[in-house]
Protein backbone atom coordinates (compact mmCIF):
# COMPACT_ATOMS: atom_id res chain seq x y z
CA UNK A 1 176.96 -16.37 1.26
CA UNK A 2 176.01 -17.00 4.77
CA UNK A 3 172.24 -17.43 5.11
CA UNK A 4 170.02 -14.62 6.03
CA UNK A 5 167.07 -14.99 8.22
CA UNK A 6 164.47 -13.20 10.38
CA UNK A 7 164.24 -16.34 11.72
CA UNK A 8 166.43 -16.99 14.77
CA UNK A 9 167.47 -20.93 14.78
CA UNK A 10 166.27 -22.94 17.72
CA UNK A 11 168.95 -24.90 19.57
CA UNK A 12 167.19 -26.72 22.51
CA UNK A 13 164.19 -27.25 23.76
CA UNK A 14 163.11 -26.72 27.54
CA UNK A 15 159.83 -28.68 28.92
CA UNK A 16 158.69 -27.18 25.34
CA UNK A 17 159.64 -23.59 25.31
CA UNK A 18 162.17 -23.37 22.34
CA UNK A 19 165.56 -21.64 23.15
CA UNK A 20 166.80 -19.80 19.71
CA UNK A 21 170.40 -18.34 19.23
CA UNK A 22 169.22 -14.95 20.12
CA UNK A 23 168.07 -15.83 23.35
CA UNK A 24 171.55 -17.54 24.23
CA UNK A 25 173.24 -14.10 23.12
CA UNK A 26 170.61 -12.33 25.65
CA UNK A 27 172.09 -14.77 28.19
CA UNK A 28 175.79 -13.97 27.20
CA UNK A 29 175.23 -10.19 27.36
CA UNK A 30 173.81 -10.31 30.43
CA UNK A 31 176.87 -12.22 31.92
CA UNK A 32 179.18 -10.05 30.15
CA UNK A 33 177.35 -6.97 32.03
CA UNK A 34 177.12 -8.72 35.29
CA UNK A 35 181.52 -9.19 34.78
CA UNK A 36 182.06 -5.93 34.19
CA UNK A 37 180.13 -4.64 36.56
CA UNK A 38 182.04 -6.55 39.22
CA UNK A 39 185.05 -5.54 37.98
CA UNK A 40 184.85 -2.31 37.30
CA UNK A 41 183.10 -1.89 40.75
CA UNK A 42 186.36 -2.76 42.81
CA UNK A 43 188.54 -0.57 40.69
CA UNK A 44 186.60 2.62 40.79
CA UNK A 45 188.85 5.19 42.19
CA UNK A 46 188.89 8.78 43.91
CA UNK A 47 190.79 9.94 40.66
CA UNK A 48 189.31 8.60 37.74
CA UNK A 49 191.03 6.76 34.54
CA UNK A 50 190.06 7.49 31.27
CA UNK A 51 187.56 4.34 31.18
CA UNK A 52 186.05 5.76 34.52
CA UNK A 53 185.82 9.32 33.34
CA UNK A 54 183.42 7.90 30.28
CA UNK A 55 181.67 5.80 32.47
CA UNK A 56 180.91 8.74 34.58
CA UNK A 57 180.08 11.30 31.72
CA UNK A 58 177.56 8.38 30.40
CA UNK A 59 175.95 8.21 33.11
CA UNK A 60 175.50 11.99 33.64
CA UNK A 61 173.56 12.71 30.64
CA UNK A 62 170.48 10.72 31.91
CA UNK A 63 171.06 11.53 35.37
CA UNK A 64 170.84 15.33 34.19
CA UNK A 65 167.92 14.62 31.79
CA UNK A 66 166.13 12.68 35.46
CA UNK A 67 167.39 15.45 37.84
CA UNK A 68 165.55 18.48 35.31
CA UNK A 69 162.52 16.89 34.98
CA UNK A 70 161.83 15.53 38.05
CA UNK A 71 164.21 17.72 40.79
CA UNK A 72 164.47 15.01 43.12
CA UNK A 73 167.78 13.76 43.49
CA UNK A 74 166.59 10.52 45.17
CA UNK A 75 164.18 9.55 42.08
CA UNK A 76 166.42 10.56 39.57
CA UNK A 77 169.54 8.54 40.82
CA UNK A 78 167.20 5.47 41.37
CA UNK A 79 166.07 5.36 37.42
CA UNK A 80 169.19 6.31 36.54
CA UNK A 81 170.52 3.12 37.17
CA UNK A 82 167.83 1.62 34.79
CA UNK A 83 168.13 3.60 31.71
CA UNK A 84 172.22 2.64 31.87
CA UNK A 85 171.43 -0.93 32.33
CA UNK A 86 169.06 -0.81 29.33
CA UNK A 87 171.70 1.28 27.40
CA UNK A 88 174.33 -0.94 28.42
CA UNK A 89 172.49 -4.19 27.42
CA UNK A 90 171.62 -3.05 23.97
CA UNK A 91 175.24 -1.11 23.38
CA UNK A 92 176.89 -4.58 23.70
CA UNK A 93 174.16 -6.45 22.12
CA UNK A 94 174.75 -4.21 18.79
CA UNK A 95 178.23 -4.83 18.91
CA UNK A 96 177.67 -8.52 19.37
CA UNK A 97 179.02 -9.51 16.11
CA UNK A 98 182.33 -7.97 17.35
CA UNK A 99 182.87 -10.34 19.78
CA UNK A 100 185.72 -13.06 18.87
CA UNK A 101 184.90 -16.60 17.94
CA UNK A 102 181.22 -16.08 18.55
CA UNK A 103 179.67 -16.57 15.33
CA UNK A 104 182.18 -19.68 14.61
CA UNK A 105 180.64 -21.96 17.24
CA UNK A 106 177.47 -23.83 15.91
CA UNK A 107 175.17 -26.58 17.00
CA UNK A 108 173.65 -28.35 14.48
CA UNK A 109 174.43 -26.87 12.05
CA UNK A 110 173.41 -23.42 13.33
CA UNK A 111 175.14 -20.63 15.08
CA UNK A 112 175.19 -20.30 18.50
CA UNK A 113 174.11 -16.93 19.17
CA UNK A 114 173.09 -14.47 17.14
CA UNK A 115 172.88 -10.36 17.91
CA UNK A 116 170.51 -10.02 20.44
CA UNK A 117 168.89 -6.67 18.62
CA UNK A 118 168.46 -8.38 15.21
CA UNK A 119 165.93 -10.02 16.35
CA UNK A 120 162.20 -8.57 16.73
CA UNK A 121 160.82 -10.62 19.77
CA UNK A 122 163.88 -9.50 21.43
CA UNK A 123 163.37 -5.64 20.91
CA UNK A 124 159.86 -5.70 21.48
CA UNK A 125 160.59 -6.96 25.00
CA UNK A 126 162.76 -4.17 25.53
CA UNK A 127 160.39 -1.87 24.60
CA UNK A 128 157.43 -3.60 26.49
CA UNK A 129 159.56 -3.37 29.57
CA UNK A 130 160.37 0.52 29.00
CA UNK A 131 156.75 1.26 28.65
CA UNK A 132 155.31 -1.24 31.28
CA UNK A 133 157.70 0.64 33.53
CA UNK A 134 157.05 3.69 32.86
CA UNK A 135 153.34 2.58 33.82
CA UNK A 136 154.13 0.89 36.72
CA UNK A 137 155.99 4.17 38.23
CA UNK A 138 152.90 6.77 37.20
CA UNK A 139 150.70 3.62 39.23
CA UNK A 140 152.60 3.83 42.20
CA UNK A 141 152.71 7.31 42.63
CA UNK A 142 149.13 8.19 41.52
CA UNK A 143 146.73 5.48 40.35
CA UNK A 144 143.74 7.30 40.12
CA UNK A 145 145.15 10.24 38.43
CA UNK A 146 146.99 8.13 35.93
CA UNK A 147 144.09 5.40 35.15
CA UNK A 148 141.77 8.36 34.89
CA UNK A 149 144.41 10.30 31.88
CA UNK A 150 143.45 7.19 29.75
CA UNK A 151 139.87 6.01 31.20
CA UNK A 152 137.50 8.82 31.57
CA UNK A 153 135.20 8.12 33.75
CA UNK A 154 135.23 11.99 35.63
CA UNK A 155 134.04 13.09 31.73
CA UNK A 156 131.03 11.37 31.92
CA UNK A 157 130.24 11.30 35.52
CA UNK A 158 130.24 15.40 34.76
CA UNK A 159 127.71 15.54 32.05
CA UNK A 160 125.02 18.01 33.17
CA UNK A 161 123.43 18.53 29.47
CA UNK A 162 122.92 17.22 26.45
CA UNK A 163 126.35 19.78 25.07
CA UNK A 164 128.27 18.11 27.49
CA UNK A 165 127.32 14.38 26.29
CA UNK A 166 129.36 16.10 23.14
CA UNK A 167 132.12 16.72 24.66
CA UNK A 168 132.47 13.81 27.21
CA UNK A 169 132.52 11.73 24.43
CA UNK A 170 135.55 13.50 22.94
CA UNK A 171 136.94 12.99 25.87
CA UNK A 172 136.39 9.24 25.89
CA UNK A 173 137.94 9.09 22.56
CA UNK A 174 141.10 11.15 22.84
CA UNK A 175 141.08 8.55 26.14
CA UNK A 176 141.20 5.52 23.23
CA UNK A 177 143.97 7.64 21.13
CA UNK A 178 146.29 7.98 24.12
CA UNK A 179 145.78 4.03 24.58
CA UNK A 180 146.55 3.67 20.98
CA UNK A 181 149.34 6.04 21.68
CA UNK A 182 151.13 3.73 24.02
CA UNK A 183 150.82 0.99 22.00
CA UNK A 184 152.54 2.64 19.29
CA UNK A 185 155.69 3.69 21.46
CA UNK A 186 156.35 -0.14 22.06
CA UNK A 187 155.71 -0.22 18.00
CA UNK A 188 158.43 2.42 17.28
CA UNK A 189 160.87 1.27 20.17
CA UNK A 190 161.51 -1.87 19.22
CA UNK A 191 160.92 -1.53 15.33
CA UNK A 192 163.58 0.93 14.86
CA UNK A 193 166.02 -0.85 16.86
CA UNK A 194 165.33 -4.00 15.43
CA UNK A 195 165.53 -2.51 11.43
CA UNK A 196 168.62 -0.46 12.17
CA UNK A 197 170.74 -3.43 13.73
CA UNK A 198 169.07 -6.42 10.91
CA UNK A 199 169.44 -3.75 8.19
CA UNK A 200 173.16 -3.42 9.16
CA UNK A 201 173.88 -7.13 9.70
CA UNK A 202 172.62 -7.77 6.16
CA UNK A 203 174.46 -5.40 4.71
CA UNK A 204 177.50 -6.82 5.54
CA UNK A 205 176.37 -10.35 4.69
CA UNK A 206 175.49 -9.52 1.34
CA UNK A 207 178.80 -7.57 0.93
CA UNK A 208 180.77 -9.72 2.55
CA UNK A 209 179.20 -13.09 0.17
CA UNK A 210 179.55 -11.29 -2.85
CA UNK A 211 182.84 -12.71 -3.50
CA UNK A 212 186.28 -13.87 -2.12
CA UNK A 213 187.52 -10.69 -3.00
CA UNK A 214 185.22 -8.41 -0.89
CA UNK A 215 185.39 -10.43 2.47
CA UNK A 216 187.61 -8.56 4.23
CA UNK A 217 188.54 -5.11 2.87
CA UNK A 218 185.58 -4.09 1.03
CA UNK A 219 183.00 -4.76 4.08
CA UNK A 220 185.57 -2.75 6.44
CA UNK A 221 184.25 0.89 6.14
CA UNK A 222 180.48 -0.97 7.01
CA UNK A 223 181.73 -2.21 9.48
CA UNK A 224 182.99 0.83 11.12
CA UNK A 225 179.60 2.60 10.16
CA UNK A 226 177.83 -0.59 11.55
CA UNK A 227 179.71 0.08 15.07
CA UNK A 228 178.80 3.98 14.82
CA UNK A 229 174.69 3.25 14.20
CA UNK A 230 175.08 0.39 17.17
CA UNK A 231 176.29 2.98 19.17
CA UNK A 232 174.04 5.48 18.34
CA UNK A 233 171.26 3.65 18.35
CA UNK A 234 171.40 2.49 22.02
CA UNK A 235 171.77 6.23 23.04
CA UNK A 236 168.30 7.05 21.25
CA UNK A 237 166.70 3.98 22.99
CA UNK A 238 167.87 5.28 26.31
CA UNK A 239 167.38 8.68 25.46
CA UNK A 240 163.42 7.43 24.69
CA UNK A 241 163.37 5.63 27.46
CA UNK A 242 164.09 8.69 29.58
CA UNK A 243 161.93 10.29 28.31
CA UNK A 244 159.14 7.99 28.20
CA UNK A 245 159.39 7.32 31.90
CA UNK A 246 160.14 10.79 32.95
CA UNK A 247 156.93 11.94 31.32
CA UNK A 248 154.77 9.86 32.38
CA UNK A 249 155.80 10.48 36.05
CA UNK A 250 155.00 14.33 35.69
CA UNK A 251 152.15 13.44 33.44
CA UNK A 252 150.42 11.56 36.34
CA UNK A 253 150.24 14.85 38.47
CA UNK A 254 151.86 13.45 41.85
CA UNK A 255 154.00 14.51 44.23
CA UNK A 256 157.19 13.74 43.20
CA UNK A 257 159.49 14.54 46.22
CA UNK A 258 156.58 12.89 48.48
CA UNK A 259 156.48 10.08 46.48
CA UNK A 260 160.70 9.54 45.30
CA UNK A 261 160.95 6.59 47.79
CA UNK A 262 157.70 5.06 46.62
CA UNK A 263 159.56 3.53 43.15
């Protein structure tokens, strides 16, 4: 049965940074993207194919989900473009396994590349960048207002008796919570990507190695249900990220037509 591993094998070594399978997938998704991109850029037509028609409903959804909670066309096309990318990169990085000849090659003994989303270092970089992002847009359009929804300095700078020392300090703490509470998005991001994908790619290993018997019709229906949770599971992490960026833009209080091309 093929070895099973949370583990991702190194392959080289670069001025000391290790370079594991996983990472090599990253690099091969992101060249697949960057192709099709290019591709399907030159064949986009005035009457849409089939292919284009999905590509344009896809796309709609988040644009929609931008548009109501922002109303600024301008903002909401320019994130738009994000969420699909991150959609995009983690649809075909589910699906990795799919792609022919991939797991055959090895070095050393070890595969090449291995699905991008089975591995944890990978996912929690996804979700650091949603989050971080998210950040970085509620900075740029109001930094005071934002710093001051987690760091509440206005609570005790308004203290005027000994009752309000009470409740400035509840402020201060529900300050720490909401901290806490961001670290735990980048917790549930990238853990429930991660466990979905592994979970499935074990599955089918363990099927698969049970016998000679079982490697090829057995694991078939998992398969398909593999391919189904890949799929849905890169809507919900760029349905999250929508979310998680769109909030925290209204949540900062600004201006967001005065402020659209600020991010």
């Amino acid at each position: 049965m093929e070895e099973i591993s949370l583990v991702p094998g190194t392959i080289f070594s670069i001025l000391g940074i290790n370079i594991n399978n996983a990472v090599l997938a990253s690099f091969l998704v992101s060249g697949i993207l960057i192709y099709l991109a290019t591709t399907i850029s030159k064949k986009i037509n005035l009457i849409p194919g089939n292919l284009q028609i999905a590509g344009e409903a896809a796309v709609s959804i988040f644009y929609s989900k931008l548009l109501e909670t922002y109303n600024n066309k301008v903002l909401a096309k320019k994130h738009t473009a994000l969420i699909v990318s991150f959609f995009l990169f983690v649809l075909i990085s589910n699906q990795f396994s799919l792609i022919p000849l991939v797991q055959s090659i090895t070095v050393n003994g070890i595969s090449a590349f291995k699905t991008p989303t089975a591995h944890l270092s990978q996912t929690i970089a996804l979700a650091l960048a949603v989050v971080g992002f998210s950040h970085y847009i509620a900075l740029r359009m109001s930094p005071i207002k934002h710093i001051g929804n987690y760091i509440k300095i206005k609570a005790i700078l308004d203290i005027r008796s000994p009752k309000g020392i009470g409740m400035a300090l509840l402020e201060v703490f529900l300050g720490i919570l909401d901290i806490i509470g961001e670290l735990a998005k980048v917790i549930s991001l990238s853990c429930r990507l991660f466990g979905n994908i592994f979970a499935g790619e074990v599955m089918i290993a363990v099927i698969s190695g049970m016998s000679i018997y079982t490697s090829y019709i057995v694991p078939a229906p998992f398969y398909f249900l593999s391919i189904f949770s890949g799929i849905i599971q890169a809507l919900v992490f760029a349905y999250l990220a929508t979310s998680f960026i769109s909030g925290m833009a209204v949540s900062s209080g600004a201006n967001l037509v005065k402020n659209a091309n600020q991010s």
